[in-house]
C-alpha atoms as a PDB file:
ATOM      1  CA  UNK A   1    -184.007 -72.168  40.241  1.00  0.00           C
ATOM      2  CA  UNK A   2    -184.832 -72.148  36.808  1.00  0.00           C
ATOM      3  CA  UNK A   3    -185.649 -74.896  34.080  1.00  0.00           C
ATOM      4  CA  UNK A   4    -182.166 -74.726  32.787  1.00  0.00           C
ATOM      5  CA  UNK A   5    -180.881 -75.655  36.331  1.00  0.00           C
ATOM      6  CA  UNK A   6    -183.497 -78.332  37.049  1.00  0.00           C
ATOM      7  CA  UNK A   7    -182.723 -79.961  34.153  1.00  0.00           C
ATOM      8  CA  UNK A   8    -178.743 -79.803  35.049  1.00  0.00           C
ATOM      9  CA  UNK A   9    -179.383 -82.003  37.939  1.00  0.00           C
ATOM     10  CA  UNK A  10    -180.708 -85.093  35.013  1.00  0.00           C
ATOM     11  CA  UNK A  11    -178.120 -87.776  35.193  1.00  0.00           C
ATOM     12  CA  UNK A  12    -176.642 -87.031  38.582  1.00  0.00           C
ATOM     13  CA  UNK A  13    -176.267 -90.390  40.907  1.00  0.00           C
ATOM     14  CA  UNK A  14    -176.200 -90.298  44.525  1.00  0.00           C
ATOM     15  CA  UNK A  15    -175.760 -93.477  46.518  1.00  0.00           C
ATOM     16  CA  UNK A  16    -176.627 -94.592  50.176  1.00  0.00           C
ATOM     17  CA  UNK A  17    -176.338 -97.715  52.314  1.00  0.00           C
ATOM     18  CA  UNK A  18    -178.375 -98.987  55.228  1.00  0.00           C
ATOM     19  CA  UNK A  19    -178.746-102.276  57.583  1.00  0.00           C
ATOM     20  CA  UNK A  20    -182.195-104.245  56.883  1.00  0.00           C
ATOM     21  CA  UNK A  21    -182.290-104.610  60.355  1.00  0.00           C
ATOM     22  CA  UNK A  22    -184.865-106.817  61.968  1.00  0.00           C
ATOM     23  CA  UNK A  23    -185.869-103.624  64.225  1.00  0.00           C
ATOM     24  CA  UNK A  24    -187.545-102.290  60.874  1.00  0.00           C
ATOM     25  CA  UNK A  25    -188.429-105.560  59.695  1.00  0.00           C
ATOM     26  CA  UNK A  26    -190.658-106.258  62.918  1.00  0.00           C
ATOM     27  CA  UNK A  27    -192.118-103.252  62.913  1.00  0.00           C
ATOM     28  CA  UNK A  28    -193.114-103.152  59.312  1.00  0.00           C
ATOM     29  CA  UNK A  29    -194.741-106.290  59.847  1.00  0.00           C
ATOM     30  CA  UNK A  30    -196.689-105.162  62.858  1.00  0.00           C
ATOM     31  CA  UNK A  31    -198.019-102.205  60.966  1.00  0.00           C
ATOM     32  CA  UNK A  32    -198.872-104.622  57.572  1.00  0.00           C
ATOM     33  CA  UNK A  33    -200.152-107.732  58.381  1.00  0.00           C
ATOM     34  CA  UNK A  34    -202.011-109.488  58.027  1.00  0.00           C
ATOM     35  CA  UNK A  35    -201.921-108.362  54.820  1.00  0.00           C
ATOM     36  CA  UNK A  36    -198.368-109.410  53.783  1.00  0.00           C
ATOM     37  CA  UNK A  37    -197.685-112.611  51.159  1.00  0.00           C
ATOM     38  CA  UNK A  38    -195.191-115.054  52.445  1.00  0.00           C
ATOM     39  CA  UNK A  39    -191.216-115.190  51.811  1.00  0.00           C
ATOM     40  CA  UNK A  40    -188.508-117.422  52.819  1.00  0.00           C
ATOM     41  CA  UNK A  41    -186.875-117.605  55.824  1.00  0.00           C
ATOM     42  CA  UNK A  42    -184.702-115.105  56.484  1.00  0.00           C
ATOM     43  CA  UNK A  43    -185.949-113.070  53.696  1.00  0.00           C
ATOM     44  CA  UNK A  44    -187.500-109.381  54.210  1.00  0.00           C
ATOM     45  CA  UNK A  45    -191.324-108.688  53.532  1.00  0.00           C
ATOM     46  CA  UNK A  46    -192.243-107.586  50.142  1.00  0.00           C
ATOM     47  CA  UNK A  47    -191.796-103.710  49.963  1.00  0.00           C
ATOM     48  CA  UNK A  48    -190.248-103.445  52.962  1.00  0.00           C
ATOM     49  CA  UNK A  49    -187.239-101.634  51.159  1.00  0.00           C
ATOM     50  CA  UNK A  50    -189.536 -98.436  50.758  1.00  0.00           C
ATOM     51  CA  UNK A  51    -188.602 -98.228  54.200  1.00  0.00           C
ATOM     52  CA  UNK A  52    -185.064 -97.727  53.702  1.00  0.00           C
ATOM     53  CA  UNK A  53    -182.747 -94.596  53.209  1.00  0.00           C
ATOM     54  CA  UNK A  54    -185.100 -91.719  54.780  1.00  0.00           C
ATOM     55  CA  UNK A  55    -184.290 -88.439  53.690  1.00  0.00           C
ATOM     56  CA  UNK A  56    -183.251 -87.364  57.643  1.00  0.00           C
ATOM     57  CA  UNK A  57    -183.837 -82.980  57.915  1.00  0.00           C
ATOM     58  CA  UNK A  58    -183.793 -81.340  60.885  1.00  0.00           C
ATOM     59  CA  UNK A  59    -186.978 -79.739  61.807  1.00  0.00           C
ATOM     60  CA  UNK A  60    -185.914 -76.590  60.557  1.00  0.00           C
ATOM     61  CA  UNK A  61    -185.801 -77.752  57.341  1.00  0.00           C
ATOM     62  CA  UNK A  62    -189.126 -78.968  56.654  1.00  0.00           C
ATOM     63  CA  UNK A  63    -191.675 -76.887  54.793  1.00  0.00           C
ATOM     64  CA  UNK A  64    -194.708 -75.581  55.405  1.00  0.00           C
ATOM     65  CA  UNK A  65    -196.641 -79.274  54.292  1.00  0.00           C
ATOM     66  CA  UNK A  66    -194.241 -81.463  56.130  1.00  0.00           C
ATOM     67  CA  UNK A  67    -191.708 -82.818  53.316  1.00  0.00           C
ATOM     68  CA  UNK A  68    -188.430 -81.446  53.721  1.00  0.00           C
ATOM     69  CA  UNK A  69    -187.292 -78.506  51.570  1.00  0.00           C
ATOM     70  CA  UNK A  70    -184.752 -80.546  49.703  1.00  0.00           C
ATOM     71  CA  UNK A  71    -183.788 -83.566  48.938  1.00  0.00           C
ATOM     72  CA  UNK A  72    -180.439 -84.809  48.487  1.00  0.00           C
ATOM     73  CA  UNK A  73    -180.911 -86.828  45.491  1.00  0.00           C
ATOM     74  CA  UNK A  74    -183.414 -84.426  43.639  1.00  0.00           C
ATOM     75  CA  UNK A  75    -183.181 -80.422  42.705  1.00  0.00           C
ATOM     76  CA  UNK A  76    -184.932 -78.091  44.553  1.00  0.00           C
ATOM     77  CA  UNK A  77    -188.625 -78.167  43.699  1.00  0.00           C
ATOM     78  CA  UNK A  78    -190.263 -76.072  41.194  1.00  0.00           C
ATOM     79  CA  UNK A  79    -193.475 -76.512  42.636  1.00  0.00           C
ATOM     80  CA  UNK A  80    -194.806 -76.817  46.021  1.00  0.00           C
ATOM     81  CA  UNK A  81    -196.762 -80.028  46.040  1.00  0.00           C
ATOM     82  CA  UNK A  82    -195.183 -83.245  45.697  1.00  0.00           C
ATOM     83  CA  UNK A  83    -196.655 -86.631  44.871  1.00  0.00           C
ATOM     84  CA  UNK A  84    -195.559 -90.199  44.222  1.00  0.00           C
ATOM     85  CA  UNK A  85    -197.641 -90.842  40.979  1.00  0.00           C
ATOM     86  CA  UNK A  86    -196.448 -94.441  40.526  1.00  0.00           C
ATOM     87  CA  UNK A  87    -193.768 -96.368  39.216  1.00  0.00           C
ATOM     88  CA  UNK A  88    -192.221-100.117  38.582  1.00  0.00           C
ATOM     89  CA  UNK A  89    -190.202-102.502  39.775  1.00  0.00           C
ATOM     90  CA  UNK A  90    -187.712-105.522  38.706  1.00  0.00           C
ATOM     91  CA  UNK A  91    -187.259-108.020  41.047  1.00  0.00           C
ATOM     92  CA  UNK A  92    -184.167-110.106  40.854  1.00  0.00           C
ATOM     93  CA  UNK A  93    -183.094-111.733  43.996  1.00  0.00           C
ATOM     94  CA  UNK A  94    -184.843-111.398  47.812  1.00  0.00           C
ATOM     95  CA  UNK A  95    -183.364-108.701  50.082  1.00  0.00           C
ATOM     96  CA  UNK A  96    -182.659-110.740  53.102  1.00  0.00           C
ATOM     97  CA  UNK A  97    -183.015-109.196  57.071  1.00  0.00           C
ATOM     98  CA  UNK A  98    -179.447-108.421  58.025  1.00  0.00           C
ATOM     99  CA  UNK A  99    -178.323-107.407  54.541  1.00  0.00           C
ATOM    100  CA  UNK A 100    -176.642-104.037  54.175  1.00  0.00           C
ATOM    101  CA  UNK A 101    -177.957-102.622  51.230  1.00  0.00           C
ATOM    102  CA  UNK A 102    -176.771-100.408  48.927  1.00  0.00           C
ATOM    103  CA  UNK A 103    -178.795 -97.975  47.159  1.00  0.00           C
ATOM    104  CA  UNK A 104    -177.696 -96.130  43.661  1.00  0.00           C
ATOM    105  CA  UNK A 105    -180.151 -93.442  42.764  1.00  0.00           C
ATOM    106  CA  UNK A 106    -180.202 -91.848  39.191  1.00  0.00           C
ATOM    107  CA  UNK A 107    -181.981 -88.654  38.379  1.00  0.00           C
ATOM    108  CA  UNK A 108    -183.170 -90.144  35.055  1.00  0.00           C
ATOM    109  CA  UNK A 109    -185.708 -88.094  33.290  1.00  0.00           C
ATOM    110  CA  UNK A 110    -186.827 -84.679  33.650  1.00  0.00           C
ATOM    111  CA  UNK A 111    -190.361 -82.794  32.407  1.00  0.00           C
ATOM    112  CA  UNK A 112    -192.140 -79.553  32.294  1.00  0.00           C
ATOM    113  CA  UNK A 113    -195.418 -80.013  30.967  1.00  0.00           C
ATOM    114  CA  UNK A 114    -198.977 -77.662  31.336  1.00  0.00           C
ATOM    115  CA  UNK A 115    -202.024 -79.823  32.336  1.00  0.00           C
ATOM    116  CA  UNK A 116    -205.623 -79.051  32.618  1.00  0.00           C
ATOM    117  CA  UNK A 117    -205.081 -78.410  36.170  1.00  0.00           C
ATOM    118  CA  UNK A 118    -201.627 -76.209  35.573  1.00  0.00           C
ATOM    119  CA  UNK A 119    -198.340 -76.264  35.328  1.00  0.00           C
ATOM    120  CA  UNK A 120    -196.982 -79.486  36.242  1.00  0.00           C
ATOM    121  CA  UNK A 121    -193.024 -81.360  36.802  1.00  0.00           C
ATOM    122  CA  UNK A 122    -192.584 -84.576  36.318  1.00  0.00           C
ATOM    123  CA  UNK A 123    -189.154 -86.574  37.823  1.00  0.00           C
ATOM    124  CA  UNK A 124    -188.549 -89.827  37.172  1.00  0.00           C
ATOM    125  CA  UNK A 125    -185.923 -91.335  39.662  1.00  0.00           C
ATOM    126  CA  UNK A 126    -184.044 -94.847  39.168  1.00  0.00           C
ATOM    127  CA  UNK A 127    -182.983 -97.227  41.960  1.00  0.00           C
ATOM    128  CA  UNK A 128    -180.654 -99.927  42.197  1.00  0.00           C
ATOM    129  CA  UNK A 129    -180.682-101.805  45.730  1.00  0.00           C
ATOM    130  CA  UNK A 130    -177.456-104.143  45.964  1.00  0.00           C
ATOM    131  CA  UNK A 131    -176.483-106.726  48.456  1.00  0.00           C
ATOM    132  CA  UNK A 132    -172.867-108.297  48.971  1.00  0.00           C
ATOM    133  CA  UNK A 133    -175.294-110.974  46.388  1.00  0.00           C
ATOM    134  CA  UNK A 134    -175.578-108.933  43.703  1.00  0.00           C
ATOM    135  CA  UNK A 135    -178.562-106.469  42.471  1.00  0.00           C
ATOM    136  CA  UNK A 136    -181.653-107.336  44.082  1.00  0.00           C
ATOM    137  CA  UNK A 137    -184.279-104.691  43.073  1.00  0.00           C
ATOM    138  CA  UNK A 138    -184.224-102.160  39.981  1.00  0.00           C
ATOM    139  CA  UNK A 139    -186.813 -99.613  40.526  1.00  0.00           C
ATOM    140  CA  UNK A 140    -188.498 -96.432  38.899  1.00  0.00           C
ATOM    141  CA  UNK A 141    -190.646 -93.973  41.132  1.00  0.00           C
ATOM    142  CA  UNK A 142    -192.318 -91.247  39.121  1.00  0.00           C
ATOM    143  CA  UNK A 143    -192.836 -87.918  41.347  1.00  0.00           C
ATOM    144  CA  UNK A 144    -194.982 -84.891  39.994  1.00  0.00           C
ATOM    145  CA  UNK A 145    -194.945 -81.589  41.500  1.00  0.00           C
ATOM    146  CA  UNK A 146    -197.806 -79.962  41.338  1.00  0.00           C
ATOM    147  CA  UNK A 147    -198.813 -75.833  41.739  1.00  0.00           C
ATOM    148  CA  UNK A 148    -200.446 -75.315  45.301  1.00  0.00           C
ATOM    149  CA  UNK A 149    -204.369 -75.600  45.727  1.00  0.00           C
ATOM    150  CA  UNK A 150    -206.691 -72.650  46.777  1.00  0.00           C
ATOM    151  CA  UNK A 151    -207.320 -72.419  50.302  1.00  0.00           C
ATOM    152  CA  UNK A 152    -210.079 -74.771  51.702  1.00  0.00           C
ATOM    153  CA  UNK A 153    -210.669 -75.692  47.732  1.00  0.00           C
ATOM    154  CA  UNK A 154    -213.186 -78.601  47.009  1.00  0.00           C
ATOM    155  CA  UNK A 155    -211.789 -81.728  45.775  1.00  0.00           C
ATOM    156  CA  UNK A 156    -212.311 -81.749  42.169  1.00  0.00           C
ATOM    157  CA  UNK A 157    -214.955 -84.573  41.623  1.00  0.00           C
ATOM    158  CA  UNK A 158    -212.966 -88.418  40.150  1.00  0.00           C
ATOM    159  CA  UNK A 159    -213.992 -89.966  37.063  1.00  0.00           C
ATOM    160  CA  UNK A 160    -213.709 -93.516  37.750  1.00  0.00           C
ATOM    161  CA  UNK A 161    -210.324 -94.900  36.211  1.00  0.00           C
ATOM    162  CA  UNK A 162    -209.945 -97.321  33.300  1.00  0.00           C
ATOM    163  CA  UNK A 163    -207.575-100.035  34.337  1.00  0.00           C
ATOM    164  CA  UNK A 164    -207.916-102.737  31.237  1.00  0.00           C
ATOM    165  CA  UNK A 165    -209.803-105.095  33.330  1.00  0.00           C
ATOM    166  CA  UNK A 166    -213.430-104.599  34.136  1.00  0.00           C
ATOM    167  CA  UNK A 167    -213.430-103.150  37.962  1.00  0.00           C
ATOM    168  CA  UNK A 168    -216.296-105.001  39.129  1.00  0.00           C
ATOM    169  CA  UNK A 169    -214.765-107.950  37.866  1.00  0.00           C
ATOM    170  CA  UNK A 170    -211.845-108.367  40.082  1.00  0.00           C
ATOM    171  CA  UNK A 171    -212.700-110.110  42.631  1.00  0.00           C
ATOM    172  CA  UNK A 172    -211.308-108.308  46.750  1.00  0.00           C
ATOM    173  CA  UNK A 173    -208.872-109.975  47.733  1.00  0.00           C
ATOM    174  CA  UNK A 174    -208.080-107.808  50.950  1.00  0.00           C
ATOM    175  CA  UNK A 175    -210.466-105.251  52.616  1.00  0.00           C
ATOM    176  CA  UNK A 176    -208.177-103.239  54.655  1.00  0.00           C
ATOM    177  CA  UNK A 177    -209.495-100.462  56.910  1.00  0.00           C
ATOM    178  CA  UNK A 178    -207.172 -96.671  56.981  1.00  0.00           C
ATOM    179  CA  UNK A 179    -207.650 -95.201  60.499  1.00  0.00           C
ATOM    180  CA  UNK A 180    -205.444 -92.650  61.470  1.00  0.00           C
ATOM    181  CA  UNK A 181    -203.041 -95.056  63.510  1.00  0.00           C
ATOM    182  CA  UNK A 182    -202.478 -97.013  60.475  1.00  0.00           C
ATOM    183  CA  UNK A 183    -201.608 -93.963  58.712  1.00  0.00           C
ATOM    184  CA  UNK A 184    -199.064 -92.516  60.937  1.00  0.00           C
ATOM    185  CA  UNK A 185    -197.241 -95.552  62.111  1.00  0.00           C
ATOM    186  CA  UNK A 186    -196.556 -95.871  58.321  1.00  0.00           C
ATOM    187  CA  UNK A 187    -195.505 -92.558  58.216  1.00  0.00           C
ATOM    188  CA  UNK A 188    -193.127 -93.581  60.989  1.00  0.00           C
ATOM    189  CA  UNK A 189    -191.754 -96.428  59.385  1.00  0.00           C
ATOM    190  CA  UNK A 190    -190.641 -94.278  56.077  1.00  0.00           C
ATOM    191  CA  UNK A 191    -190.039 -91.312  58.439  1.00  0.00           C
ATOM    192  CA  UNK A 192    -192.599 -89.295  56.455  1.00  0.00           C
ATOM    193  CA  UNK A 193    -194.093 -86.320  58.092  1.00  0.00           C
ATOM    194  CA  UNK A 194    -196.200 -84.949  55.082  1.00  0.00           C
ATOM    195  CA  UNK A 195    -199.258 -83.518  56.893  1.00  0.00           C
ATOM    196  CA  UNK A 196    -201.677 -84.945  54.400  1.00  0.00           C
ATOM    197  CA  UNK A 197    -201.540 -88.147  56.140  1.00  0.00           C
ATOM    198  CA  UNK A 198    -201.913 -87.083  59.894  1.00  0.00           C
ATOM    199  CA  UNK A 199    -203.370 -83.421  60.204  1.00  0.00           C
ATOM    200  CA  UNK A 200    -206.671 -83.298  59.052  1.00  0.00           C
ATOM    201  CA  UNK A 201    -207.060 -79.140  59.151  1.00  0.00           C
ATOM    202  CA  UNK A 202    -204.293 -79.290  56.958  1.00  0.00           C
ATOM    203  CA  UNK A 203    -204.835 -81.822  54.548  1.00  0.00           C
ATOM    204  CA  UNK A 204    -208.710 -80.102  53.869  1.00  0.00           C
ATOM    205  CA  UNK A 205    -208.257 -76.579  54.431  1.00  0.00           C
ATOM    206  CA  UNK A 206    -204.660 -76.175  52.720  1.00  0.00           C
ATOM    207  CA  UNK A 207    -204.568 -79.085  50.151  1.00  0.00           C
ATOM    208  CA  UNK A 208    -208.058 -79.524  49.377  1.00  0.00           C
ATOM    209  CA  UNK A 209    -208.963 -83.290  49.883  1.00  0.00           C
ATOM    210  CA  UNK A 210    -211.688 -84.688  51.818  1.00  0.00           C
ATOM    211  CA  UNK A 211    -210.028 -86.013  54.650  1.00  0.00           C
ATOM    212  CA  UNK A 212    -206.618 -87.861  55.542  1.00  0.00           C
ATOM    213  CA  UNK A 213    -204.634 -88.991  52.080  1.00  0.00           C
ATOM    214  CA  UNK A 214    -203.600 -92.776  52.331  1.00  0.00           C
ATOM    215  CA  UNK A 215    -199.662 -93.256  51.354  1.00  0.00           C
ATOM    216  CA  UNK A 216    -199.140 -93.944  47.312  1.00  0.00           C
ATOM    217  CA  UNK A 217    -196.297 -96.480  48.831  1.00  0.00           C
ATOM    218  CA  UNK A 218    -198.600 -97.876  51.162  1.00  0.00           C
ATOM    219  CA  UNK A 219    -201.438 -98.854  48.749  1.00  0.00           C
ATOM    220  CA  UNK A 220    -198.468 -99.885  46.372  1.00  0.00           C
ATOM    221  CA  UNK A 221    -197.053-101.958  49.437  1.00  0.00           C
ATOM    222  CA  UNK A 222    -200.464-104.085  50.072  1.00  0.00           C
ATOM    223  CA  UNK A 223    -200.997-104.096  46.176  1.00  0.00           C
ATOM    224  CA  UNK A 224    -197.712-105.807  45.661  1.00  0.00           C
ATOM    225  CA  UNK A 225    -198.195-108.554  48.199  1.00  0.00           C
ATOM    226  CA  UNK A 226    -201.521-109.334  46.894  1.00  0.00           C
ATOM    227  CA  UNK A 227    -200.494-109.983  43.715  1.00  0.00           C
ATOM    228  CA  UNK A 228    -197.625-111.784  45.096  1.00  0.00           C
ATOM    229  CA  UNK A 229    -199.968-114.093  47.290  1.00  0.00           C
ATOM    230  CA  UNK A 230    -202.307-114.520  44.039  1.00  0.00           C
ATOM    231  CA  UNK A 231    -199.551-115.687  42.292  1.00  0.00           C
ATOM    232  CA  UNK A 232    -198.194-117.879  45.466  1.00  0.00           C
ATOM    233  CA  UNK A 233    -194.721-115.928  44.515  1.00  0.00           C
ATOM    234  CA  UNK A 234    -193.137-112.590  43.651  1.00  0.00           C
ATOM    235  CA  UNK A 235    -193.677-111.326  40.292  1.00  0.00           C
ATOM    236  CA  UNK A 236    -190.806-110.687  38.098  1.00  0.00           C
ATOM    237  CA  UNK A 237    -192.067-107.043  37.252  1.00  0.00           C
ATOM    238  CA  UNK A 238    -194.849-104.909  39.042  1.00  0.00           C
ATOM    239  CA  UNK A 239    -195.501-101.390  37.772  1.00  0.00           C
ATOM    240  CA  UNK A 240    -198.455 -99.421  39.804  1.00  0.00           C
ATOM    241  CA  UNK A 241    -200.025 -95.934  38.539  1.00  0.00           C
ATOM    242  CA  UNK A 242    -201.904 -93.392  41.117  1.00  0.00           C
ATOM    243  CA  UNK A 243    -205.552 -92.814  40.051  1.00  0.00           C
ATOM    244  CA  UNK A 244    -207.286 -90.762  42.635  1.00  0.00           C
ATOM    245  CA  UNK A 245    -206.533 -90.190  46.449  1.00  0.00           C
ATOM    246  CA  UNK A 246    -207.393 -92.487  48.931  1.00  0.00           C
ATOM    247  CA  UNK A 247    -208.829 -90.839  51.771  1.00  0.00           C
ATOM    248  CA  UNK A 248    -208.411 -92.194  55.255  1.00  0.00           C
ATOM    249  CA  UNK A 249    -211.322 -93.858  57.109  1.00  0.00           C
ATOM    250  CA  UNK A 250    -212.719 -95.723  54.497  1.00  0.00           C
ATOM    251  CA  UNK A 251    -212.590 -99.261  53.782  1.00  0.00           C
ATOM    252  CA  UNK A 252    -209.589-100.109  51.057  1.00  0.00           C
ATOM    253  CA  UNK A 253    -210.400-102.917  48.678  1.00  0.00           C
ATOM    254  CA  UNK A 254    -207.237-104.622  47.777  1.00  0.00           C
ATOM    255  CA  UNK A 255    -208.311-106.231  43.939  1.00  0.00           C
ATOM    256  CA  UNK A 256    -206.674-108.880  42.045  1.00  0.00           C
ATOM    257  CA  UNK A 257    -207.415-110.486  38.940  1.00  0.00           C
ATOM    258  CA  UNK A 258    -208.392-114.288  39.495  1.00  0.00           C
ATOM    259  CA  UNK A 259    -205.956-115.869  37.375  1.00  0.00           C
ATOM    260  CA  UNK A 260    -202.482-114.526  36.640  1.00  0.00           C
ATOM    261  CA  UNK A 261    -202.962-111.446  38.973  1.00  0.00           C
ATOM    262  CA  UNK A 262    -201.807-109.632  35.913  1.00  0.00           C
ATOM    263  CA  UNK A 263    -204.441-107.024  36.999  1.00  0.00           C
ATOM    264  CA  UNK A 264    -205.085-105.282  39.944  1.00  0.00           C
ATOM    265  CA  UNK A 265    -206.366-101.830  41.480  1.00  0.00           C
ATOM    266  CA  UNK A 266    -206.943-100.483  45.306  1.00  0.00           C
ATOM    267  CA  UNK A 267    -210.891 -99.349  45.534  1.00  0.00           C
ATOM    268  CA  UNK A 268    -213.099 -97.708  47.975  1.00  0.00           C
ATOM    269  CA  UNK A 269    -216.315 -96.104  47.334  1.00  0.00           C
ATOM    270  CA  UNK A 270    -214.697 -92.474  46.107  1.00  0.00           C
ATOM    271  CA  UNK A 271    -213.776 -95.115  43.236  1.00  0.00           C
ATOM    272  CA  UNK A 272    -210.507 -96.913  42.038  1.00  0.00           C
ATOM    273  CA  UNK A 273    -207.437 -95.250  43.753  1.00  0.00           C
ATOM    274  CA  UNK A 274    -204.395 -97.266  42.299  1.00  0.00           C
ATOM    275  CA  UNK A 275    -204.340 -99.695  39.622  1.00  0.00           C
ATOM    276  CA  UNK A 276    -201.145-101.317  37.717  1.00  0.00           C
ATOM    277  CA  UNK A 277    -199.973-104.802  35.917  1.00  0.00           C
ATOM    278  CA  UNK A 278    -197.715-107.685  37.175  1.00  0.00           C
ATOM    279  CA  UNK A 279    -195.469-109.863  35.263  1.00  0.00           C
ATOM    280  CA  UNK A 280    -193.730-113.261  35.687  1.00  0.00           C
END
């Protein structure tokens, strides 16, 4: 497919709808907490939703790293490796266990760019989740698709990330530990079989990282619900940015700024991983 093409599919809206159903809901928080804020009764965990609408191939449609070879709601990728590099989020009203939800996905924005590492793609994709209430969530992810990695490369050494708060500053809220059982029951729960998180030959040999990657969506999960249990609510807007993989078996340090909980970044000692700003 060629850049003409990909950038035919900008614009196009797909839609889905699933059952919150308290199945997913219990296992979600068996894999999370403690490390979960608090919501009302009846109301779903925060982030939960990245749980719904799994892209469901067959077997023999999954590629060589795991992620299936298409997706319905994006075009065919130009590149081979695919990343969730951040996004944001607008909440509006609680997503509620039981609700059937309603998903309206928008191809919005489309890039070709060069970077010092190569060629890169950049997607950005817009979700609205809907209830029989009204809109609940508005949502941007940002995915970047990458050119593939020499065989059993070395991890390029990270530069520690600037995240407009001192890092040593903000204080740990949560240290969370990553074995691998915490890695692939997530994987479960979003019905995620990227290799990176679960097959170690794999993710060091093929993609080049030091060891097991941590989900973005994860650390974006247990940043959210930090800041939300800072705040002692949810905030009106949370936008998160990827900084540098999180590798598995390390201690994750969960970060929040002291007073608003404006600021906040996921840490380890390979350096800040995630980092990102809440409003409201």
């Amino acid at each position: 497919m060629n850049e003409q093409d990909i950038d035919s599919w900008k614009g196009r809206t797909f839609v889905a709808e699933e059952v919150l159903s308290e199945r997913l809901i219990a296992t979600y928080r068996a894999t999370l907490a403690p490390y979960l804020a608090e919501v009302g009764d009846g109301e779903a965990p925060l982030a939960s939703h990245w749980c719904l609408f799994p892209t469901e191939a067959p077997m023999a449609e999954l590629g060589d790293d795991g992620h299936p070879k298409t997706y319905p709601h994006l075009p065919p990728p130009p590149l081979p490796r695919r990343m969730w590099a951040g996004g944001s989020l607008e909440f509006v009203s609680p997503l509620r266990i039981g609700d059937k939800v309603r998903r309206t996905t928008t191809l919005s924005d489309i890039q070709h760019k060069q970077g010092r590492s190569g060629e890169l793609w950049f997607m950005a994709v817009d979700h609205v989740y809907d209830t029989d209430r009204g809109v609940a969530i508005r949502e941007r992810q940002d995915i970047v698709y990458r050119a593939p990695v020499e065989p059993k490369a070395k991890p390029a050494a990270g530069q520690k990330a600037k995240t407009g708060a001192e890092p040593d500053r903000l204080p740990v809220l949560w240290q969370v530990e990553t074995p691998p059982t915490l890695l692939v029951r997530y994987c479960s729960l979003l019905f995620n079989s990227h290799r990176i998180h679960f097959d170690l030959p794999y993710a060091t040999e093929v993609e080049g990282y030091e060891g097991l990657v941590v989900h973005g969506p994860l650390q974006a999960s247990l940043l959210l619900n930090g800041v939300a249990t800072t705040l002692g609510h949810t905030p009106t807007r949370f936008s998160y940015r990827g900084q540098l993989p999180a590798i598995g078996g390390r201690r994750l340090d969960v970060c929040v700024a002291p007073q608003d909980a404006g600021s906040f970044h996921t840490r380890s000692a390979g350096g800040i991983h995630m980092s990102g700003q809440a409003e409201g």
